[in-house]
PDB file of N, CA and C in Angstrom:
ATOM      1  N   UNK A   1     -48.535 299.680 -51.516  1.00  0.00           N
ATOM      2  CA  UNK A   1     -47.938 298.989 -50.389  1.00  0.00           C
ATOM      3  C   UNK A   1     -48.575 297.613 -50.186  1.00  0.00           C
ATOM      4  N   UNK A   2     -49.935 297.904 -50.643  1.00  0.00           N
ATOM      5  CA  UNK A   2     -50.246 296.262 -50.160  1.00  0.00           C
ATOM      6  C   UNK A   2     -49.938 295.464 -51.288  1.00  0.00           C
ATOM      7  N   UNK A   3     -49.835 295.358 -52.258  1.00  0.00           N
ATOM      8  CA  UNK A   3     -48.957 294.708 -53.090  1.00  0.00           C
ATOM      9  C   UNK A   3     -47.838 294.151 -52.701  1.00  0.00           C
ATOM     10  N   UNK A   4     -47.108 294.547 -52.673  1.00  0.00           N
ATOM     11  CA  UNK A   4     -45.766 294.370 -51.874  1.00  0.00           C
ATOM     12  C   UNK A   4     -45.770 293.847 -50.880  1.00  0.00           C
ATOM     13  N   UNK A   5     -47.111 293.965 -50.050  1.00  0.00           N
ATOM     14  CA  UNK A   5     -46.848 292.989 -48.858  1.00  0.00           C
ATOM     15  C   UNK A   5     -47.981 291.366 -49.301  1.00  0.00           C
ATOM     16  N   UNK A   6     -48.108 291.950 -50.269  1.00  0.00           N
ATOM     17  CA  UNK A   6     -49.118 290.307 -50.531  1.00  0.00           C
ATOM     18  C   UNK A   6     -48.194 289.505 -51.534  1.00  0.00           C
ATOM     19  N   UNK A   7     -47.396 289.854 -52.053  1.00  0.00           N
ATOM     20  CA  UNK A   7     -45.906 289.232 -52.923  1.00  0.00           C
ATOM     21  C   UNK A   7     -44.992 288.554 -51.620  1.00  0.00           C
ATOM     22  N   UNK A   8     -44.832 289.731 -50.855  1.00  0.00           N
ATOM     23  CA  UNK A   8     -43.536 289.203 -49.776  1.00  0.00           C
ATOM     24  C   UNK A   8     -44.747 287.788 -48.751  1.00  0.00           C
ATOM     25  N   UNK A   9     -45.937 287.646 -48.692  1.00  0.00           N
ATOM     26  CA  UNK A   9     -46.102 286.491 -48.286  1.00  0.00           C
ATOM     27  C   UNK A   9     -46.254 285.609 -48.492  1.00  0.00           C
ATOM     28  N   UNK A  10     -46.474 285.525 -50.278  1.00  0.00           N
ATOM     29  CA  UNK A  10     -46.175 284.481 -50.854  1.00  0.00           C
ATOM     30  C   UNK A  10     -44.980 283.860 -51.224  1.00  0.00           C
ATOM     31  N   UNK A  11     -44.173 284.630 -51.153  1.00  0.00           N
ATOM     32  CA  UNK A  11     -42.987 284.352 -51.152  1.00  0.00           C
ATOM     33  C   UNK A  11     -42.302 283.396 -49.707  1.00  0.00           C
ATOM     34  N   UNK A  12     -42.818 284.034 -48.714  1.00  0.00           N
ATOM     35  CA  UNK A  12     -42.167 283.604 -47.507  1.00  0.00           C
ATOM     36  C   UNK A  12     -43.128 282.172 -47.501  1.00  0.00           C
ATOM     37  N   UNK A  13     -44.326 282.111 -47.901  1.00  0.00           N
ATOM     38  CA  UNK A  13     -44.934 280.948 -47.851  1.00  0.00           C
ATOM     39  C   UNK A  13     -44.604 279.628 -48.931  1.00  0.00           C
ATOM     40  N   UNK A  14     -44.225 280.477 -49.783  1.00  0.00           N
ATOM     41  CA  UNK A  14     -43.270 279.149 -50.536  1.00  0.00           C
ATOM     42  C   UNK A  14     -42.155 278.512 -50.038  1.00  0.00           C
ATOM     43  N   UNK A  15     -41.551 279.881 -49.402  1.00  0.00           N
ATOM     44  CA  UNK A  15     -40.367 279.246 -48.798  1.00  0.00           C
ATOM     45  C   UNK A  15     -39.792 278.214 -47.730  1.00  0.00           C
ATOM     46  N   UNK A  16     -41.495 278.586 -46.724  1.00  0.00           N
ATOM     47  CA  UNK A  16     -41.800 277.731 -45.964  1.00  0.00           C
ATOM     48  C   UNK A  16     -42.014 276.289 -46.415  1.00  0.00           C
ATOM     49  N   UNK A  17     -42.826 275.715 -47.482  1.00  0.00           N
ATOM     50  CA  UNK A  17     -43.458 274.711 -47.901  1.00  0.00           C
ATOM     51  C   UNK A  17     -42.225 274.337 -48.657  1.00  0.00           C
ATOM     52  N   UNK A  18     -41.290 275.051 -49.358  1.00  0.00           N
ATOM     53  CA  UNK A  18     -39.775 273.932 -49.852  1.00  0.00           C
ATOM     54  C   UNK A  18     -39.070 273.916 -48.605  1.00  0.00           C
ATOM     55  N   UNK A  19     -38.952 274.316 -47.438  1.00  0.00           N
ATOM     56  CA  UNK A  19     -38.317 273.957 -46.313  1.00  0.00           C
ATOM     57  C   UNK A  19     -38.296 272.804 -46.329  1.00  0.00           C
ATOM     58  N   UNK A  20     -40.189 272.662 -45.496  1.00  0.00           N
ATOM     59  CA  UNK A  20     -40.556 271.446 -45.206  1.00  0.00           C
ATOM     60  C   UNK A  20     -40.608 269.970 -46.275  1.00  0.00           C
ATOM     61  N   UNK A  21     -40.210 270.271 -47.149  1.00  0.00           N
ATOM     62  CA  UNK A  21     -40.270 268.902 -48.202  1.00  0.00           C
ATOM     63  C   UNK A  21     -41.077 268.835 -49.249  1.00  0.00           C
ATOM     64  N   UNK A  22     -42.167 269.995 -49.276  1.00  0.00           N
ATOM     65  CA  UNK A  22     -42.865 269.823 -50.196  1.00  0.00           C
ATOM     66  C   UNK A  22     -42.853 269.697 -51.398  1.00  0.00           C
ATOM     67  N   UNK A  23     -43.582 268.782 -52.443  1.00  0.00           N
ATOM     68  CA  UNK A  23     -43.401 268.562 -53.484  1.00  0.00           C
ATOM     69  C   UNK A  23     -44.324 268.688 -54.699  1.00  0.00           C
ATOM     70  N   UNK A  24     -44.026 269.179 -56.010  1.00  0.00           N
ATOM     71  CA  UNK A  24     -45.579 269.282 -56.836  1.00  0.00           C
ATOM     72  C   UNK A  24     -45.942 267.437 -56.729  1.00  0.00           C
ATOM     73  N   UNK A  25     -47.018 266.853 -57.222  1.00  0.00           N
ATOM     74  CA  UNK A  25     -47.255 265.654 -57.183  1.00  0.00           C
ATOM     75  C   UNK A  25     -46.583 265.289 -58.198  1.00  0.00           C
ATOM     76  N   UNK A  26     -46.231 263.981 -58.556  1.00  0.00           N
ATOM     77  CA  UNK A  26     -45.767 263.303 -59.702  1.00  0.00           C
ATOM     78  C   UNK A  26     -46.808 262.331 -60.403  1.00  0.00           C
ATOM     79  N   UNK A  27     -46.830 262.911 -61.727  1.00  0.00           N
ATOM     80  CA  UNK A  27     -48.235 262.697 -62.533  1.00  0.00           C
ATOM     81  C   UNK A  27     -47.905 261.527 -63.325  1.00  0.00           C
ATOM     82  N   UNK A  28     -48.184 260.331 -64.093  1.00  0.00           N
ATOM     83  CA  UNK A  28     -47.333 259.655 -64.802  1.00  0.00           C
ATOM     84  C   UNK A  28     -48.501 260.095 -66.140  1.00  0.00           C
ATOM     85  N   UNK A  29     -47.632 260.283 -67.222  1.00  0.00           N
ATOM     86  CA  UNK A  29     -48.412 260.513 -68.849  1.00  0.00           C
ATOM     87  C   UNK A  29     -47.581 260.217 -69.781  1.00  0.00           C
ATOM     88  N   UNK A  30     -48.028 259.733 -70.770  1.00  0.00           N
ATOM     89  CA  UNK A  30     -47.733 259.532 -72.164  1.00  0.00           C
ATOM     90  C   UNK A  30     -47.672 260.581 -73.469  1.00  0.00           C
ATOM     91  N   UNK A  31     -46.205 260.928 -73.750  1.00  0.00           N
ATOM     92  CA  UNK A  31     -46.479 261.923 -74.478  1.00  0.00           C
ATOM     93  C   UNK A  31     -45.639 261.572 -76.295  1.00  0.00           C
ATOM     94  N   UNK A  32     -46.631 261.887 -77.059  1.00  0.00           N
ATOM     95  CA  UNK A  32     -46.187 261.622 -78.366  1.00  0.00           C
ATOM     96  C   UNK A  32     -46.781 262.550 -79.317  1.00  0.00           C
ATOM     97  N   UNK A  33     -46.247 262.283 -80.820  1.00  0.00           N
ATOM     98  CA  UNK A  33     -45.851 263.446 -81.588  1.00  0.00           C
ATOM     99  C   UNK A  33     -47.214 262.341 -82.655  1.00  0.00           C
ATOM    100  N   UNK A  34     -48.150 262.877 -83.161  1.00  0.00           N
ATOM    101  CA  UNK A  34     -48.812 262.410 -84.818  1.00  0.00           C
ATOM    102  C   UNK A  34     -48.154 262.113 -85.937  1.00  0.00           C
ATOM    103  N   UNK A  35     -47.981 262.086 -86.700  1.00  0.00           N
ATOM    104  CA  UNK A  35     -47.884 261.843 -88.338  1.00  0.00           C
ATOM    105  C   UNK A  35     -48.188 263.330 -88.858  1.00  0.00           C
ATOM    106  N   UNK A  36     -48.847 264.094 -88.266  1.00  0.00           N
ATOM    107  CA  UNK A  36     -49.245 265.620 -88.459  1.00  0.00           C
ATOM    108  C   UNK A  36     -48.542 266.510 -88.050  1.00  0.00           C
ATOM    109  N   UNK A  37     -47.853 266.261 -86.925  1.00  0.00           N
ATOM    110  CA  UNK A  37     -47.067 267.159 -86.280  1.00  0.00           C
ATOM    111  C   UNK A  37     -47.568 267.340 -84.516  1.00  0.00           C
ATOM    112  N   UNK A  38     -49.296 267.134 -84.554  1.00  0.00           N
ATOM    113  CA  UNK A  38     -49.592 267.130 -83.470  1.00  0.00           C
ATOM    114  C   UNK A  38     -49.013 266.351 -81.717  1.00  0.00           C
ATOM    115  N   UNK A  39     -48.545 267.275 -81.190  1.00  0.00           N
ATOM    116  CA  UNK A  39     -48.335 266.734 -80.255  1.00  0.00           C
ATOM    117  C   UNK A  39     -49.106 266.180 -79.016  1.00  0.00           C
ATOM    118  N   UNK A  40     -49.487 265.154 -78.735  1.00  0.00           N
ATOM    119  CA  UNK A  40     -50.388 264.612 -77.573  1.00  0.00           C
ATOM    120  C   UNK A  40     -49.569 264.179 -76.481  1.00  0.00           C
ATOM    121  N   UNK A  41     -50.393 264.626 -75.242  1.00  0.00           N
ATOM    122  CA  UNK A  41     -50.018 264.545 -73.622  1.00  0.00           C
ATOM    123  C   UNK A  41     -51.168 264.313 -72.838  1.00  0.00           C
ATOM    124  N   UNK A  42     -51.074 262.659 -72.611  1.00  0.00           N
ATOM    125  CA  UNK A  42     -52.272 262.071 -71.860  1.00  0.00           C
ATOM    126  C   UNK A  42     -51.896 261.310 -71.449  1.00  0.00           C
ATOM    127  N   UNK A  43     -53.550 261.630 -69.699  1.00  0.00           N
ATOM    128  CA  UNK A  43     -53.104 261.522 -68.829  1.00  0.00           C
ATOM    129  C   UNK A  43     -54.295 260.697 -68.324  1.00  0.00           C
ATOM    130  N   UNK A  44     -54.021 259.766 -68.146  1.00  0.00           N
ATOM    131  CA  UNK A  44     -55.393 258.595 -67.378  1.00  0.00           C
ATOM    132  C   UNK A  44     -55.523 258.467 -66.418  1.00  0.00           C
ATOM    133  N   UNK A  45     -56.833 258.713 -65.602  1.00  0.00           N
ATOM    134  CA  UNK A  45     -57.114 259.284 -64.265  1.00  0.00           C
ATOM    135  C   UNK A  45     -58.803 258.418 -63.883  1.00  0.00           C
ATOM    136  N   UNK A  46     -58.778 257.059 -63.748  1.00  0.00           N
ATOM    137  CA  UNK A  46     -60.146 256.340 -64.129  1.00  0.00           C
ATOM    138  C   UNK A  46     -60.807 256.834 -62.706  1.00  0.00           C
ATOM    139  N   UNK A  47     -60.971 257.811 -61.544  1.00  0.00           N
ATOM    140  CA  UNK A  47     -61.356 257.680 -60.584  1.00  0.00           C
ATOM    141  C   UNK A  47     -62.225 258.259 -60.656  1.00  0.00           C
ATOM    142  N   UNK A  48     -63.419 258.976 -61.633  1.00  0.00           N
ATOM    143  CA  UNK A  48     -64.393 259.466 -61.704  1.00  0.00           C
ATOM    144  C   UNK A  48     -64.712 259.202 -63.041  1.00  0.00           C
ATOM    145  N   UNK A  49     -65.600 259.345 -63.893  1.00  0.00           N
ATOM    146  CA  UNK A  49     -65.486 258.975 -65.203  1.00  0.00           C
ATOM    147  C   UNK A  49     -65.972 260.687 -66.088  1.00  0.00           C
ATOM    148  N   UNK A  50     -64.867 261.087 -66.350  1.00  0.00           N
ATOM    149  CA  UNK A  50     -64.874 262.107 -66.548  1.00  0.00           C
ATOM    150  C   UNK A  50     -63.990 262.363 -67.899  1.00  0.00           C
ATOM    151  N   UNK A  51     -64.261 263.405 -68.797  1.00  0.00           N
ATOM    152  CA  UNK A  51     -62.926 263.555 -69.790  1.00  0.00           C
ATOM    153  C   UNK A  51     -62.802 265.090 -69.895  1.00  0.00           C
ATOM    154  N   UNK A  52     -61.744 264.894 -69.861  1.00  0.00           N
ATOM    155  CA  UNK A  52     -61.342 266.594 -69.947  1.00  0.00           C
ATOM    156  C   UNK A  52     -60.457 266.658 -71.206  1.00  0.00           C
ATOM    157  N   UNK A  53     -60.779 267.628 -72.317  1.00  0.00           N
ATOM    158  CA  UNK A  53     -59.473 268.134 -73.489  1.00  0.00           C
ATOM    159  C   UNK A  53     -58.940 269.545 -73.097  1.00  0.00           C
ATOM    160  N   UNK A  54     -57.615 269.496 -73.899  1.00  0.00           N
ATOM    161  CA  UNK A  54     -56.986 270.512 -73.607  1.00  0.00           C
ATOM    162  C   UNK A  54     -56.695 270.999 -74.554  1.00  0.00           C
ATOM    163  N   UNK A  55     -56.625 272.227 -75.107  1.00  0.00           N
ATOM    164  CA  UNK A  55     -56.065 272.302 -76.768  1.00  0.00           C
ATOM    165  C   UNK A  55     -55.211 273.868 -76.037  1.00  0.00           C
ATOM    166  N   UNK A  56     -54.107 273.848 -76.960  1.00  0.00           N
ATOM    167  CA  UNK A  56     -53.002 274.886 -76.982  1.00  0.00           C
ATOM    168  C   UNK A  56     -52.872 275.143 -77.993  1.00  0.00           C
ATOM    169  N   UNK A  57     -52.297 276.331 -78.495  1.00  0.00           N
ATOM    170  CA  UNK A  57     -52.080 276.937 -79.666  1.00  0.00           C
ATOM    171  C   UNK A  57     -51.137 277.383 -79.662  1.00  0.00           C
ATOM    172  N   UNK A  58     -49.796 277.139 -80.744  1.00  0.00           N
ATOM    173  CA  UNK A  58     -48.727 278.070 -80.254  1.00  0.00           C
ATOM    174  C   UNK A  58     -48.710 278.706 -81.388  1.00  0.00           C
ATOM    175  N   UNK A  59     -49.156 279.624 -81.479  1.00  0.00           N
ATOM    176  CA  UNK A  59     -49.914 281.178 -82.084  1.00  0.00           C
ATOM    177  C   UNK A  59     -50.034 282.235 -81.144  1.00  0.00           C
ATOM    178  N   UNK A  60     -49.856 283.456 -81.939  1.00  0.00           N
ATOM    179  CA  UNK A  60     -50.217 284.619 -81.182  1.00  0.00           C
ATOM    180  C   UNK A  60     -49.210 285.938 -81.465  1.00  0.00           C
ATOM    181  N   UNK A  61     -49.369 287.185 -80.546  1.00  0.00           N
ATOM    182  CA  UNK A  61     -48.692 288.598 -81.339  1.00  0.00           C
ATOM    183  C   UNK A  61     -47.465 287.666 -81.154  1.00  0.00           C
ATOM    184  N   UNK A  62     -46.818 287.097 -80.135  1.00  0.00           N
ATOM    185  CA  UNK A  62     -45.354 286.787 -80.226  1.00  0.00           C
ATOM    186  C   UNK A  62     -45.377 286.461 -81.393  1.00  0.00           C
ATOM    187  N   UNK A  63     -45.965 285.794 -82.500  1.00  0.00           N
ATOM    188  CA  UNK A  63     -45.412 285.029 -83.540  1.00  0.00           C
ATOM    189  C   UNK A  63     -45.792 285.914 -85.017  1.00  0.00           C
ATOM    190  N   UNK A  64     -46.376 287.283 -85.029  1.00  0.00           N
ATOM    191  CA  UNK A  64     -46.630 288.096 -85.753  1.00  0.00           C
ATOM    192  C   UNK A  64     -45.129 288.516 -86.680  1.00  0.00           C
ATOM    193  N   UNK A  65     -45.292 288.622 -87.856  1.00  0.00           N
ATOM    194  CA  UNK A  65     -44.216 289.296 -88.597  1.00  0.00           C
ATOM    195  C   UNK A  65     -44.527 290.886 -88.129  1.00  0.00           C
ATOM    196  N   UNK A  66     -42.881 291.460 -88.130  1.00  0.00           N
ATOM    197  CA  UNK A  66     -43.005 292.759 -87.517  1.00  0.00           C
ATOM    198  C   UNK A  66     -43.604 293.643 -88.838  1.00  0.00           C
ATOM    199  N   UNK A  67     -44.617 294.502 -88.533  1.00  0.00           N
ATOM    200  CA  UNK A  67     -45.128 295.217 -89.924  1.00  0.00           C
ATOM    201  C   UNK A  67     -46.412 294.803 -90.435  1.00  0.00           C
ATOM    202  N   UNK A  68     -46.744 293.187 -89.609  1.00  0.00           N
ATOM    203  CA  UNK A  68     -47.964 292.517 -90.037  1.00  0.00           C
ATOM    204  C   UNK A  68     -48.658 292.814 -88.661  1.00  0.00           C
ATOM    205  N   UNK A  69     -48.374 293.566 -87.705  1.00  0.00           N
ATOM    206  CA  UNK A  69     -49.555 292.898 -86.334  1.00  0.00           C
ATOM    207  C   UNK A  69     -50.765 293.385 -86.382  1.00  0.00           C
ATOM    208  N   UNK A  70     -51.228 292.606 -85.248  1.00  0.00           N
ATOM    209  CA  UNK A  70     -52.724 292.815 -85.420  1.00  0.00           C
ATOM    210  C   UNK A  70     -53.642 291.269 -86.182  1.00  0.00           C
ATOM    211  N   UNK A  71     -53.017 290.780 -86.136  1.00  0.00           N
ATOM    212  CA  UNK A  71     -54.255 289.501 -87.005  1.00  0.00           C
ATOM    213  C   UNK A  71     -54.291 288.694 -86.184  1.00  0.00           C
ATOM    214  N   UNK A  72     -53.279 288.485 -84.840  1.00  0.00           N
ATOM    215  CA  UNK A  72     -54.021 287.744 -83.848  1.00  0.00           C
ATOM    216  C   UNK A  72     -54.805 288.089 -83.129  1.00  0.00           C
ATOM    217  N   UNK A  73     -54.893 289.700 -82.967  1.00  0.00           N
ATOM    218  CA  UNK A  73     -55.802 290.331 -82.322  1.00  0.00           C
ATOM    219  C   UNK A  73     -57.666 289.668 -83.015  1.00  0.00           C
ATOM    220  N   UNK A  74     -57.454 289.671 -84.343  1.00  0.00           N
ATOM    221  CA  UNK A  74     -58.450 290.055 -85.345  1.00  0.00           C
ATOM    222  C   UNK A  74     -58.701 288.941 -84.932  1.00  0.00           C
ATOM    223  N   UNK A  75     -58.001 287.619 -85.098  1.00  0.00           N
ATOM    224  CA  UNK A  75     -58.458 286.249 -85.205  1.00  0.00           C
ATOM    225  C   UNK A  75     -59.544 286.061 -83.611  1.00  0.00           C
ATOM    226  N   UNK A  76     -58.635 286.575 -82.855  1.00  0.00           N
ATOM    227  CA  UNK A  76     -59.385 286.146 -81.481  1.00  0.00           C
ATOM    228  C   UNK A  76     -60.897 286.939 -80.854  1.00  0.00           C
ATOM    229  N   UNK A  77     -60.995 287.740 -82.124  1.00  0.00           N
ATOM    230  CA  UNK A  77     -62.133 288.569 -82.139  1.00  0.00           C
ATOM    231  C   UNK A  77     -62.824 287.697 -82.835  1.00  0.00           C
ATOM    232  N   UNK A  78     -62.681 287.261 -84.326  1.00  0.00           N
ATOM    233  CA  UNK A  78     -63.021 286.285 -84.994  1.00  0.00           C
ATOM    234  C   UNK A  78     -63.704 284.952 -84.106  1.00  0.00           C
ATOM    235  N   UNK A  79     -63.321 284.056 -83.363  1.00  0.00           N
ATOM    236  CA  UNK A  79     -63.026 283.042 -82.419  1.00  0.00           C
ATOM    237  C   UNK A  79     -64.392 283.419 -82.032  1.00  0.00           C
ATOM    238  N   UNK A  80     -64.232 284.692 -81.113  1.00  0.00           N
ATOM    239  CA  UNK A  80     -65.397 284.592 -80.079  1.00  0.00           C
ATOM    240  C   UNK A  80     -66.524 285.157 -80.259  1.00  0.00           C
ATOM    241  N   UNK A  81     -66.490 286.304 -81.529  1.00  0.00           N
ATOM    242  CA  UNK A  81     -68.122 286.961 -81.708  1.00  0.00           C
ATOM    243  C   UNK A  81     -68.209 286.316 -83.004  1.00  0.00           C
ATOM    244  N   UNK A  82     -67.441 285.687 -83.662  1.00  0.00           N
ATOM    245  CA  UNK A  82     -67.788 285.062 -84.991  1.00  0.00           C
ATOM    246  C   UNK A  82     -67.617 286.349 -86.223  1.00  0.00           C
ATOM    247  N   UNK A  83     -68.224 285.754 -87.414  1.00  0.00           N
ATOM    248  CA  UNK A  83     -68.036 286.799 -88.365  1.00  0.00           C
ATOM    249  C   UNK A  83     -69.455 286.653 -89.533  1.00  0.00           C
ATOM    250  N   UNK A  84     -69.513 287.822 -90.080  1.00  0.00           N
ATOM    251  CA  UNK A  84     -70.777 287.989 -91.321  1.00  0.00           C
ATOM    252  C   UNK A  84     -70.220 287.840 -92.562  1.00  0.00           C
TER     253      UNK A  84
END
């Protein structure tokens, strides 16, 4: 039950905040493709001097051949305790 009631107030609280006008912010960025394929999306923000990367992977079980799974599992085991 409390599930259900912690969904229904987020809900009603969104609903409230698109009533009133609210909006996500509008970010301005530059987005382009490499010579590699890599795609870059950056975003210049000089008000602290700070850098942040982001890396994505579009990998994973979604992209497993059916009959092959399991090697993204393996890989992400790989990734984080390493290997001998």
């Amino acid at each position: 039950m409390g599930l259900v009631a912690a969904l229904a107030m987020c809900l009603h609280s969104t609903a409230i905040a698109n009533e009133r006008g609210y909006e996500d912010p509008k970010i301005e960025f530059e987005k382009y493709q490499l010579d590699n394929g890599l795609e870059v999306i950056l975003h210049r923000d000089n008000k602290v001097p700070l850098v942040a990367v982001n890396i994505w992977y579009h990998v994973g079980s979604g992209d497993e051949t059916p009959g092959k799974s399991g090697f993204a599992h393996l890989f992400e085991h790989m990734l984080f305790q390493g290997s001998k």
